[in-house]
N, C-alpha and C. Protein backbone atom coordinates (compact mmCIF):
# COMPACT_ATOMS: atom_id res chain seq x y z
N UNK A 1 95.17 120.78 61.27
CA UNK A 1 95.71 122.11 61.45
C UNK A 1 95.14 123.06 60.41
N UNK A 2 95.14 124.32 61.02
CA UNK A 2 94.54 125.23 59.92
C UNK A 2 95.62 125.60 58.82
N UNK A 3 95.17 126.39 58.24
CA UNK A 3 96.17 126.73 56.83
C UNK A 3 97.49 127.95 57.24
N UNK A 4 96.73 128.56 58.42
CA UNK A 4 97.64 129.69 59.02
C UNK A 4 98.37 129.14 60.08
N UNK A 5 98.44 127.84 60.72
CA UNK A 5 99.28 127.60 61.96
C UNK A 5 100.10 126.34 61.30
N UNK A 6 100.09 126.05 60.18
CA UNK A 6 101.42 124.89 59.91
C UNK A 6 102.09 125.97 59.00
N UNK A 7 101.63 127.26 58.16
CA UNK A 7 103.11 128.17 58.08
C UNK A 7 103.99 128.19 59.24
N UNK A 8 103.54 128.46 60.48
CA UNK A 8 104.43 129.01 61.48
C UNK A 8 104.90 127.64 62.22
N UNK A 9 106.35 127.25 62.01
CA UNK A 9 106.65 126.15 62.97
C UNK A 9 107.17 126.86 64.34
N UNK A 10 107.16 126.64 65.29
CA UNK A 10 107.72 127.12 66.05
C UNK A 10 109.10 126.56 66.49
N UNK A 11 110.53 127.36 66.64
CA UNK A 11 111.77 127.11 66.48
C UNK A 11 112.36 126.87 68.12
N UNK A 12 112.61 126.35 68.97
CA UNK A 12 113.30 125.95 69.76
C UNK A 12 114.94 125.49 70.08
N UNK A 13 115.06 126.19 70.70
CA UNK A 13 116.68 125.47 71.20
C UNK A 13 116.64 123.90 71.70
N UNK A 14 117.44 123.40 71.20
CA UNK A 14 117.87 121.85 71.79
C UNK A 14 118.14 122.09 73.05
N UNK A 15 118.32 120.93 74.01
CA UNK A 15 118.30 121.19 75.32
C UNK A 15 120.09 121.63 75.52
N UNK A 16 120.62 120.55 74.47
CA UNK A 16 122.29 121.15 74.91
C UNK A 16 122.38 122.33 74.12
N UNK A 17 122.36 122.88 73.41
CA UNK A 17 122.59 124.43 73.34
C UNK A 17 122.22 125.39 74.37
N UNK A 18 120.93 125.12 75.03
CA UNK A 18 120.61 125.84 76.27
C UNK A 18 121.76 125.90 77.27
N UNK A 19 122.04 124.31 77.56
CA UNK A 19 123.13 123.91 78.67
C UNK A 19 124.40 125.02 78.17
N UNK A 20 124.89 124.37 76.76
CA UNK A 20 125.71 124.88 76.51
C UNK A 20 125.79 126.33 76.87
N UNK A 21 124.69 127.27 76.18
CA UNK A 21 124.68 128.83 76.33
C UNK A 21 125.15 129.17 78.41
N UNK A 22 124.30 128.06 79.00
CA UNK A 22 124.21 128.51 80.44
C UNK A 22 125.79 128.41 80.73
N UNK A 23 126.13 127.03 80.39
CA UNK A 23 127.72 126.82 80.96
C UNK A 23 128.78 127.83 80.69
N UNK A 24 128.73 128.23 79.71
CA UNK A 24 130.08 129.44 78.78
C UNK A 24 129.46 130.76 79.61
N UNK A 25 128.11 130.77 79.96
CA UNK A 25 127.94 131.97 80.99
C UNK A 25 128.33 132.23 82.60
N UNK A 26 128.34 131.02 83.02
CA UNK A 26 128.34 130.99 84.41
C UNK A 26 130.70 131.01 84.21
N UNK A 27 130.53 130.10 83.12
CA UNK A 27 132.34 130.37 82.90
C UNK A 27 132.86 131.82 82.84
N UNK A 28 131.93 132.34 82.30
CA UNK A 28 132.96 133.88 81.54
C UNK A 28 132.61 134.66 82.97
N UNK A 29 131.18 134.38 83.70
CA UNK A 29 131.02 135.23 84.92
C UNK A 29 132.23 134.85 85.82
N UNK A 30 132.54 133.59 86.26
CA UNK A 30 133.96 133.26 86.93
C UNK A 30 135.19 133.97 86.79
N UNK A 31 135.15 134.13 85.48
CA UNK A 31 136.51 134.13 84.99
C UNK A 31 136.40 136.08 85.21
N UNK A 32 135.35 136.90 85.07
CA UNK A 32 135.11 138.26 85.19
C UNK A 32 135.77 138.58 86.95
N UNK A 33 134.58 137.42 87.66
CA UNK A 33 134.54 137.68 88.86
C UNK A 33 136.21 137.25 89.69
N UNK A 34 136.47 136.63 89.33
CA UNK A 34 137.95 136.55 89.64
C UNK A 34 138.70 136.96 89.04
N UNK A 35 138.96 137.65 88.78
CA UNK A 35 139.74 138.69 87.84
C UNK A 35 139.76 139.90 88.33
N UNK A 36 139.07 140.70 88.62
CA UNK A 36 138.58 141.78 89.09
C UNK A 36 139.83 142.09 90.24
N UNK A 37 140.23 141.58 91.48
CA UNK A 37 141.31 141.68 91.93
C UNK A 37 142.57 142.19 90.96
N UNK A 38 143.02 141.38 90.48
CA UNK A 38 144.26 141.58 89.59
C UNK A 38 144.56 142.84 88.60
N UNK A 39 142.95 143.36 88.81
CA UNK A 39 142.86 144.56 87.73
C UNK A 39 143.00 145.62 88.56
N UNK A 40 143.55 145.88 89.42
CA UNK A 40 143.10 146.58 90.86
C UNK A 40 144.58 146.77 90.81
N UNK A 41 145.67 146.02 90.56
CA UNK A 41 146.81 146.61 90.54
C UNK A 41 147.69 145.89 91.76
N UNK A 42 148.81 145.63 91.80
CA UNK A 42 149.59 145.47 93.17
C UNK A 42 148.84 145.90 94.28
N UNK A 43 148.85 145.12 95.68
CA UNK A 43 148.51 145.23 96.85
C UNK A 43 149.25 146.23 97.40
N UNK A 44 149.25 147.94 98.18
CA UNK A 44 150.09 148.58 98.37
C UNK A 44 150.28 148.21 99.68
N UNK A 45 151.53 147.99 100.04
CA UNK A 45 152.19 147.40 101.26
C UNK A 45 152.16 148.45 103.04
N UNK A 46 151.96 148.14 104.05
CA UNK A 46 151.88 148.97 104.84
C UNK A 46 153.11 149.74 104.85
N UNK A 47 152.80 151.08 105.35
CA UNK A 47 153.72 152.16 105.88
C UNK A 47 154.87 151.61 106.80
N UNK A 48 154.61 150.60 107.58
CA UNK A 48 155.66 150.56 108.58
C UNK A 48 156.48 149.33 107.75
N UNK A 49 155.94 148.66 107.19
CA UNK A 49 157.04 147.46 106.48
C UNK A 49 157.41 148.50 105.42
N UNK A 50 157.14 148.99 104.50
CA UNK A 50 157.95 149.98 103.92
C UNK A 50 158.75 150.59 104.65
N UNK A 51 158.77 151.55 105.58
CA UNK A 51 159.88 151.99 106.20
C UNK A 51 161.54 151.22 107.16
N UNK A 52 160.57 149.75 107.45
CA UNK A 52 161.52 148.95 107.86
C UNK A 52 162.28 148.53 107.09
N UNK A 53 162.11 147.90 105.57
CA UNK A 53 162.57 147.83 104.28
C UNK A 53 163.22 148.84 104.16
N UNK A 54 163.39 149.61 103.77
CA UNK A 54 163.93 151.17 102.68
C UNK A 54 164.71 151.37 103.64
N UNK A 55 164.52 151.01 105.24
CA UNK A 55 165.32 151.93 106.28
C UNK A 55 166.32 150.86 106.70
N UNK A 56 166.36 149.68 106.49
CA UNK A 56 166.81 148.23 107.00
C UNK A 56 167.11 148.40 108.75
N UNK A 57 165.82 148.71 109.25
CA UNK A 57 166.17 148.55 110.67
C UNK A 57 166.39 147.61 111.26
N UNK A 58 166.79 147.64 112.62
CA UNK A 58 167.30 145.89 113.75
C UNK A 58 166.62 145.99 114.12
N UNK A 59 166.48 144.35 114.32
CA UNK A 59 165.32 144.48 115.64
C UNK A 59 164.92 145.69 116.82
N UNK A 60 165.66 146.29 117.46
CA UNK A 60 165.77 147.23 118.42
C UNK A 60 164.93 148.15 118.15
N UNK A 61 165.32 148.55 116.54
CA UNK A 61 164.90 150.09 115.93
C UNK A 61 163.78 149.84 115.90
N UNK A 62 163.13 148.22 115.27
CA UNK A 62 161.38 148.12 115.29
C UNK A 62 160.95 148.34 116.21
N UNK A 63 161.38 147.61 117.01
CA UNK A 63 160.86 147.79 118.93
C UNK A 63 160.36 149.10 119.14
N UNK A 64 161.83 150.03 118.90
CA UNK A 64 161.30 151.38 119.22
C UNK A 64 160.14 152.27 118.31
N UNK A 65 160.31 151.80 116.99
CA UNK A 65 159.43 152.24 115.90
C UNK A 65 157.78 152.20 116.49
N UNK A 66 157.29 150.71 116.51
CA UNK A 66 156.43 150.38 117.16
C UNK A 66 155.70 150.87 118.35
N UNK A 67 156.60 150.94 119.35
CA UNK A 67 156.31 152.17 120.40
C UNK A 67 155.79 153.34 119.79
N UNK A 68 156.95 154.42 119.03
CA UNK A 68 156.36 155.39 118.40
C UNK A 68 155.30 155.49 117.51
N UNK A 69 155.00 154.28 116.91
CA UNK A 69 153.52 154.12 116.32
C UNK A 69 152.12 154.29 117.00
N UNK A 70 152.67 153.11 118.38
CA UNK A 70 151.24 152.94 119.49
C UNK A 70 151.09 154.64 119.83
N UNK A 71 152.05 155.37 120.43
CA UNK A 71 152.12 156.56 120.66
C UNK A 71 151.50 157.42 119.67
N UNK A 72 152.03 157.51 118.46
CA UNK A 72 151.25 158.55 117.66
C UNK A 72 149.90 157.95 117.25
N UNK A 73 149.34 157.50 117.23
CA UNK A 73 148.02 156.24 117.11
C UNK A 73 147.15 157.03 117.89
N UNK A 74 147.75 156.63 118.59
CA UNK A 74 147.04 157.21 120.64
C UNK A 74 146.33 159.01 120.30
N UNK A 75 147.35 159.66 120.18
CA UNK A 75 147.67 161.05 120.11
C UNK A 75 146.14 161.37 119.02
N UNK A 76 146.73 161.12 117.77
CA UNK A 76 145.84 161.31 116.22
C UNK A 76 144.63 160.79 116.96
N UNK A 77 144.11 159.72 117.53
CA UNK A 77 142.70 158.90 118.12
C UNK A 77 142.17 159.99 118.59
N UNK A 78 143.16 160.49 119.67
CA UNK A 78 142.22 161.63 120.62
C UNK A 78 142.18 163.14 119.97
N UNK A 79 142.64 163.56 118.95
CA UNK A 79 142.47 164.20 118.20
C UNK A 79 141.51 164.50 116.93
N UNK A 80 141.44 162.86 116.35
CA UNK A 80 140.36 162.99 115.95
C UNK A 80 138.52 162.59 116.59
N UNK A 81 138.62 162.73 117.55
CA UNK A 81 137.61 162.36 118.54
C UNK A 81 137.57 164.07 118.91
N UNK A 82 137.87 164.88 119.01
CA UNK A 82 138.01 166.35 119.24
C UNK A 82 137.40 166.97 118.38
N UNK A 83 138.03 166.57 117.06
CA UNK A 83 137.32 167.13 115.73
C UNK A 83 135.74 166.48 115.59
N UNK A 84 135.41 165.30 115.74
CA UNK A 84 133.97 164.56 116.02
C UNK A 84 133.23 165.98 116.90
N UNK A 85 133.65 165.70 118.30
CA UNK A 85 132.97 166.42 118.84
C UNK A 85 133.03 168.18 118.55
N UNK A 86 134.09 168.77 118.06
CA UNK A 86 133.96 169.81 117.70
C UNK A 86 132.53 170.36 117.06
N UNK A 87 132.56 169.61 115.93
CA UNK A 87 132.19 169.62 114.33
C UNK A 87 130.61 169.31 114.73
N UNK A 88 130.40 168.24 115.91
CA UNK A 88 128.79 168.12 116.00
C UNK A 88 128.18 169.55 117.15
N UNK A 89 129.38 170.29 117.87
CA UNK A 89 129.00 171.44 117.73
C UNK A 89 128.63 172.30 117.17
N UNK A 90 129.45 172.70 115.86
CA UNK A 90 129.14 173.72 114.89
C UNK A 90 128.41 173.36 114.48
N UNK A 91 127.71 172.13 113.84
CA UNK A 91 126.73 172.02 113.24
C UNK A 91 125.53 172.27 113.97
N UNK A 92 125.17 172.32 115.23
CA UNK A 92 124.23 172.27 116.20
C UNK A 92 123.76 173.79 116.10
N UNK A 93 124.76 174.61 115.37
CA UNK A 93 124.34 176.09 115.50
C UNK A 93 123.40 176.21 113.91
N UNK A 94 123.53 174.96 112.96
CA UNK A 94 122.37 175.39 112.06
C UNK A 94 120.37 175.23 112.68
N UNK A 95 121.07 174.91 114.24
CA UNK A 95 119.19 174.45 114.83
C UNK A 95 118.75 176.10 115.00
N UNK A 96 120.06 177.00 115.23
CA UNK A 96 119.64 178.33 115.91
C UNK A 96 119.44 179.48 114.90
N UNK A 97 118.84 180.23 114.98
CA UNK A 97 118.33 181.43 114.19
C UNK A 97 119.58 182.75 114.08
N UNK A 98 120.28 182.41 113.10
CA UNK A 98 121.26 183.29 112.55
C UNK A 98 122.70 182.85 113.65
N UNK A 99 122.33 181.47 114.14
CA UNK A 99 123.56 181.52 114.82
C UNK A 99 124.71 180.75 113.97
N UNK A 100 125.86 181.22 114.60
CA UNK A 100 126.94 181.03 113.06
C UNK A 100 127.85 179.73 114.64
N UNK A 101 128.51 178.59 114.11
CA UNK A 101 129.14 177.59 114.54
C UNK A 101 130.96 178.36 114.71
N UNK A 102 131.75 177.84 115.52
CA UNK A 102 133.24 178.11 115.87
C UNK A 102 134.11 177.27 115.03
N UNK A 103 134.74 178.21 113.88
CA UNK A 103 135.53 176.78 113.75
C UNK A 103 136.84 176.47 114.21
N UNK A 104 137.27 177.57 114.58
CA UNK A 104 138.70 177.52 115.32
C UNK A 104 138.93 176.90 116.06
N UNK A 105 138.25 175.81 116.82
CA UNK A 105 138.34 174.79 117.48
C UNK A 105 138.87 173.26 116.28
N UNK A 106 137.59 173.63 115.50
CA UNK A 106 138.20 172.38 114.56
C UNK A 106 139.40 172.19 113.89
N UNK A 107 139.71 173.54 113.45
CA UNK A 107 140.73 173.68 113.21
C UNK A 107 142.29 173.79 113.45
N UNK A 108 142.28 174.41 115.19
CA UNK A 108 143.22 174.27 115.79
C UNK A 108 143.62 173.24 115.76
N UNK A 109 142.69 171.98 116.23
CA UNK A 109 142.65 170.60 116.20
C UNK A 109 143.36 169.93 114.94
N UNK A 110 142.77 170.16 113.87
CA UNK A 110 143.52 169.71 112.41
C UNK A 110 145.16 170.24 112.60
N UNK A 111 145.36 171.65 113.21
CA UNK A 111 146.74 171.57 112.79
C UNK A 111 147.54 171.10 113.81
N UNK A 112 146.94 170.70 114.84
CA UNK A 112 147.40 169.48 116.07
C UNK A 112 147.78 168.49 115.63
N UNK A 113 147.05 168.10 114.42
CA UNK A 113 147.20 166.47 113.80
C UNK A 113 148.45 167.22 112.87
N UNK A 114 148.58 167.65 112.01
CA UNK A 114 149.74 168.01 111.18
C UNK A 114 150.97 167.70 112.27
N UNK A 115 151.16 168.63 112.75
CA UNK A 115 152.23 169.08 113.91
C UNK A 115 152.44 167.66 114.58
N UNK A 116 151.39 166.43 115.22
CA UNK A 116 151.47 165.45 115.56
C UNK A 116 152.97 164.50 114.94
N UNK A 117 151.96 164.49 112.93
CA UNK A 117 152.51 163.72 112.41
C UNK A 117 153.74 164.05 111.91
N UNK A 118 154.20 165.54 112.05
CA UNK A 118 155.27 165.95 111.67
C UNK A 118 156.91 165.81 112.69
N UNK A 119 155.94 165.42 114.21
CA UNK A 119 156.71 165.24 114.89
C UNK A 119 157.08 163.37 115.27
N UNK A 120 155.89 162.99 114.69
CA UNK A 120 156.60 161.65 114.58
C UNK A 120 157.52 160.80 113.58
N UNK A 121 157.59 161.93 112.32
CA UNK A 121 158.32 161.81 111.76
C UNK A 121 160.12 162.34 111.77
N UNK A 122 159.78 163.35 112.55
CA UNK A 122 161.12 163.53 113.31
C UNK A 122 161.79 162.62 114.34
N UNK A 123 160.22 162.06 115.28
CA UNK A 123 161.32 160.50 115.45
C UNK A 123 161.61 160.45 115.27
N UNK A 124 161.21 159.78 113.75
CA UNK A 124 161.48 158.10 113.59
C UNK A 124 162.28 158.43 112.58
N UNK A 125 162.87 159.91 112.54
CA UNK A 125 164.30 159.87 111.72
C UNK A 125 165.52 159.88 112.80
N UNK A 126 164.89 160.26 114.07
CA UNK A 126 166.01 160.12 115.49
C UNK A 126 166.15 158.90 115.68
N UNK A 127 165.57 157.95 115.27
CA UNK A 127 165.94 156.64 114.92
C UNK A 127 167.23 155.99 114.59
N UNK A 128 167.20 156.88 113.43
CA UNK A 128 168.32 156.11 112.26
C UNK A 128 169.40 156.65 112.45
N UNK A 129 170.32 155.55 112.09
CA UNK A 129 171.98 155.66 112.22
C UNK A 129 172.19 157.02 110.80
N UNK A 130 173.58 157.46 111.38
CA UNK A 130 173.87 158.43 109.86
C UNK A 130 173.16 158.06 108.81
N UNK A 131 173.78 156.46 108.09
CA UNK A 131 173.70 156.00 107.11
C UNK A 131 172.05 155.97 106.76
N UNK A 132 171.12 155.12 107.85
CA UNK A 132 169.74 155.15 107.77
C UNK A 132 169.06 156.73 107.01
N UNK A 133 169.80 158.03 108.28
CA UNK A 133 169.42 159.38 108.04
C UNK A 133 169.43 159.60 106.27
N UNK A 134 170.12 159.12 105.82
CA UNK A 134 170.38 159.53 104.29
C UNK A 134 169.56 158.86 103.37
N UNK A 135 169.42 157.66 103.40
CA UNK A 135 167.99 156.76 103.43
C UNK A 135 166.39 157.45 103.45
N UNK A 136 166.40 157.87 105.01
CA UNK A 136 165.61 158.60 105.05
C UNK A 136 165.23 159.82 104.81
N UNK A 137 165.97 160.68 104.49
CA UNK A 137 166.14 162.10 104.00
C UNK A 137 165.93 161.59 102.27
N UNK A 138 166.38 161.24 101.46
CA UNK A 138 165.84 160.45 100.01
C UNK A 138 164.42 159.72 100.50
N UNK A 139 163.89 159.14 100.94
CA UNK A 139 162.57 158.75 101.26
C UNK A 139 161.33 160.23 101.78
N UNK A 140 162.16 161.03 101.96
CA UNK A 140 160.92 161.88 102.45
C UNK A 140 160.04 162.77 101.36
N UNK A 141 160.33 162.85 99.97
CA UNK A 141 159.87 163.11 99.06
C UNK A 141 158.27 161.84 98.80
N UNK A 142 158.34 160.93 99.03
CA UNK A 142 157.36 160.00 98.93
C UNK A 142 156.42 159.71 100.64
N UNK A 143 157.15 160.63 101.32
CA UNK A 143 156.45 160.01 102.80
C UNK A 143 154.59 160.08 102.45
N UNK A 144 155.00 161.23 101.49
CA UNK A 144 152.92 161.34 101.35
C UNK A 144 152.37 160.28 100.89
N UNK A 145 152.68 159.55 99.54
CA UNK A 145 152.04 158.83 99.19
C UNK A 145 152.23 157.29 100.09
N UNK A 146 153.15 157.12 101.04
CA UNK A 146 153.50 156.22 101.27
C UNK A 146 152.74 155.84 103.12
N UNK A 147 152.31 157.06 103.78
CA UNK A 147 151.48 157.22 104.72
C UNK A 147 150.33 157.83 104.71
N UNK A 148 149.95 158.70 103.87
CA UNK A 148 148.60 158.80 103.61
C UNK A 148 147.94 158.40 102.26
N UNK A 149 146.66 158.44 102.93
CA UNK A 149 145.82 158.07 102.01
C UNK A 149 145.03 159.00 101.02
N UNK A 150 145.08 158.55 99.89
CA UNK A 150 144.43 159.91 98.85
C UNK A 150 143.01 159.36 98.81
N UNK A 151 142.50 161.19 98.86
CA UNK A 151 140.75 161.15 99.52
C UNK A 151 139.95 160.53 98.25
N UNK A 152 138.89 159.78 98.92
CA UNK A 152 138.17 158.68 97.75
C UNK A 152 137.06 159.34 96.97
N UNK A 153 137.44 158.59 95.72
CA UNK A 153 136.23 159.80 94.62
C UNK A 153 135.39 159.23 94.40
């Protein structure tokens, strides 16, 4: 060996320190990757088992609930299928030269959906017995967070 290459030994990891380093990595990635759920907070429960809860309906009242669900479902579907097609109208007027799009169509439409959901909530308070009504009249301060969804950032 020359005089300049036995200064330099060259330093290596043992094979189990390698292992080791890999194992405590692929562990802590596990332990990250499953975790991640739990950090996310409680699962928020659907709208209609909340209301069956808080409202303690009978069987009957679900029955009818349910109905009024498929129904307003139905309604909001074809409403928002209105706004689809509205909206790929107005936009069709940026192909034209100073032509300006309608929005009073889209819009009428949006306050169709308000008015929809405002009336299915009048149901599904024609639902409830007195006692339920009072239930539900204290529940309507939360109906927002508890049926809609807050827009994603």
């Amino acid at each position: 060996m020359s005089p300049l290459n036995s200064s330099i030994k060259p330093t290596f990891m043992s094979k189990n320190k390698i292992y080791l380093i890999v194992i405590v990595s692929l562990i802590l990635s596990h332990v990250v990757l499953f975790s991640i759920p739990f950090l996310k907070g409680p699962k928020k429960e659907y709208p209609r088992k909340v209301i069956i809860q808080e409202l303690g309906f009978s069987e009957e009242q679900i029955a009818l609930y349910d109905t009024l669900i498929d129904a307003h479902r139905k309604s909001i579907h074809k409403l928002n299928e209105k706004i689809k097609k509205e909206r790929a109208l107005y936009y069709t007027a940026l192909n034209k030269e100073g032509g300006v799009g309608n929005l009073g169509n889209i819009s009428e439409a949006q306050l169709r959906i308000e008015q929809t959901h405002f009336l299915h909530f009048l149901s599904l308070r024609a639902l409830c017995n007195d006692a339920q009504k009072k239930k539900f009249d204290a529940l309507t301060p939360k109906i927002q967070n508890i049926f809609f969804k807050a827009p994603k950032k």
